[in-house]
N, C-alpha and C. Protein backbone atom coordinates (compact mmCIF):
# COMPACT_ATOMS: atom_id res chain seq x y z
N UNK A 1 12.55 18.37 -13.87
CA UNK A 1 12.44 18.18 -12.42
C UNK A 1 11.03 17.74 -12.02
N UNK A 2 9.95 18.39 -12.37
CA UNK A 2 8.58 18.13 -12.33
C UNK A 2 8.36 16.43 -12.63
N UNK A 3 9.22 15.84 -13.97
CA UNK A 3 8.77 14.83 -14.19
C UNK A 3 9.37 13.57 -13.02
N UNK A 4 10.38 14.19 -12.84
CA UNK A 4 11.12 13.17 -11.69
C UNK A 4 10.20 13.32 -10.22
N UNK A 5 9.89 14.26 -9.81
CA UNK A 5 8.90 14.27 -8.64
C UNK A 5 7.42 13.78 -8.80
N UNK A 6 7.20 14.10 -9.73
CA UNK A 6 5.51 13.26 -10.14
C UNK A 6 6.16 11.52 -10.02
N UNK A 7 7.46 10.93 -10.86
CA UNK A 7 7.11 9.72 -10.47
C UNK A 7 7.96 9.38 -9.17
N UNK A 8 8.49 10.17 -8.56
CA UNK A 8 8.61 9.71 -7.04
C UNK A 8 7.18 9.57 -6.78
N UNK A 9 6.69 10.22 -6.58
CA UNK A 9 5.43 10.36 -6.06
C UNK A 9 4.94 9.44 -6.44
N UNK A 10 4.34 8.44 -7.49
CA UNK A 10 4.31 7.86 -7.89
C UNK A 10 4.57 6.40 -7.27
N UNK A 11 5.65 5.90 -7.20
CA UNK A 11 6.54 5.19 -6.59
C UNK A 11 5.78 5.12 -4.87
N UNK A 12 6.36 6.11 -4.40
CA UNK A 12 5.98 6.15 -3.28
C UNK A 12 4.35 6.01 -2.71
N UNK A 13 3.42 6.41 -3.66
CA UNK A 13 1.61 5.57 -3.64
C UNK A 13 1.90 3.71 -3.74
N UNK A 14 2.78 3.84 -4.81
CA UNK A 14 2.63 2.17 -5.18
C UNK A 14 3.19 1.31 -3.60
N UNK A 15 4.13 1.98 -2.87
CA UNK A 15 4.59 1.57 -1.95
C UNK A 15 3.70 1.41 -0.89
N UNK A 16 2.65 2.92 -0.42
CA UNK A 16 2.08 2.66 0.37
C UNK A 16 1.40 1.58 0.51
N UNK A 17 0.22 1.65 -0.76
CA UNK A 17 -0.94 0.58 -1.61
C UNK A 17 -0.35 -0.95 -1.16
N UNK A 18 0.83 -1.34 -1.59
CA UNK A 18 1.80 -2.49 -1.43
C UNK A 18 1.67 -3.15 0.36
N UNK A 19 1.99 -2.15 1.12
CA UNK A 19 2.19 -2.00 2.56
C UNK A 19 0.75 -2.18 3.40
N UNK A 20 0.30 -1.41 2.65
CA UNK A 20 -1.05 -1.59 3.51
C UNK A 20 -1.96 -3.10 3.08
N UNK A 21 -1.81 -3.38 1.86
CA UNK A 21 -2.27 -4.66 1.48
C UNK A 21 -1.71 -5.91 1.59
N UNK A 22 -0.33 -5.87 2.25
CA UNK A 22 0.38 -6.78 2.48
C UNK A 22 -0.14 -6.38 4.24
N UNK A 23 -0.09 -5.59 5.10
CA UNK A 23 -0.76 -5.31 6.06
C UNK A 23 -2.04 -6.32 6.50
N UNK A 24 -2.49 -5.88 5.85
CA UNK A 24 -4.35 -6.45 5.63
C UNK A 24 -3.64 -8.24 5.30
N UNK A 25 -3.65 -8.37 4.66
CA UNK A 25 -3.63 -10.01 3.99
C UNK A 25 -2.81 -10.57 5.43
N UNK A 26 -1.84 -9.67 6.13
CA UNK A 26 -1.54 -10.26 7.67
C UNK A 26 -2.41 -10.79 8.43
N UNK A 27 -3.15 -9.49 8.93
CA UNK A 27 -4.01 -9.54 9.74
C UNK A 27 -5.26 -10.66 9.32
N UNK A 28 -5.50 -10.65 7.76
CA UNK A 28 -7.01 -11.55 7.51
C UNK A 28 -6.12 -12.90 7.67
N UNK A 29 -5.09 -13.31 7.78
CA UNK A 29 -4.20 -14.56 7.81
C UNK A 29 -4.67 -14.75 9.22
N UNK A 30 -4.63 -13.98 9.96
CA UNK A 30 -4.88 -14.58 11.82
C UNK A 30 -6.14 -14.53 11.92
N UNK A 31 -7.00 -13.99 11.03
CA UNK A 31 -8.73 -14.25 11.50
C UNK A 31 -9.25 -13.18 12.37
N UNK A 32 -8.04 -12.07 12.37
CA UNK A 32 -8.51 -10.63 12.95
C UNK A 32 -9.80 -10.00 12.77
N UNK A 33 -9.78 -9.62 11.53
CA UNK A 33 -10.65 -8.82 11.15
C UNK A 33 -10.39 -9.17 9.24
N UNK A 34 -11.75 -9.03 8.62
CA UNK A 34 -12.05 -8.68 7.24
C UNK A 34 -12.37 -7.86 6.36
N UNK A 35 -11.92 -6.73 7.14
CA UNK A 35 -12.09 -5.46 6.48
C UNK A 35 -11.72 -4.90 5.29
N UNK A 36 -12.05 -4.94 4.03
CA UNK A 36 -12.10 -4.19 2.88
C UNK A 36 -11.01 -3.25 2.72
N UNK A 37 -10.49 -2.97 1.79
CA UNK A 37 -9.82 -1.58 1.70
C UNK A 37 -10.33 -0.41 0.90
């Protein structure tokens, strides 16, 4: 059980990481802002 919740967990970082950098690459597409992650 442990091993199945570590890689949800898992999974679910890669998703955030994914989201927020697909996020960002939006926003630097319109000339918003260039902010780093």
């Amino acid at each position: 059980m442990a091993k199945v919740l570590v890689r949800f967990q898992q999974e679910v970082l890669l998703w955030a990481m994914y989201l927020k950098l697909q996020r960002n690459y939006i926003i630097n597409n319109r000339g918003e802002t260039n902010e780093f992650i």
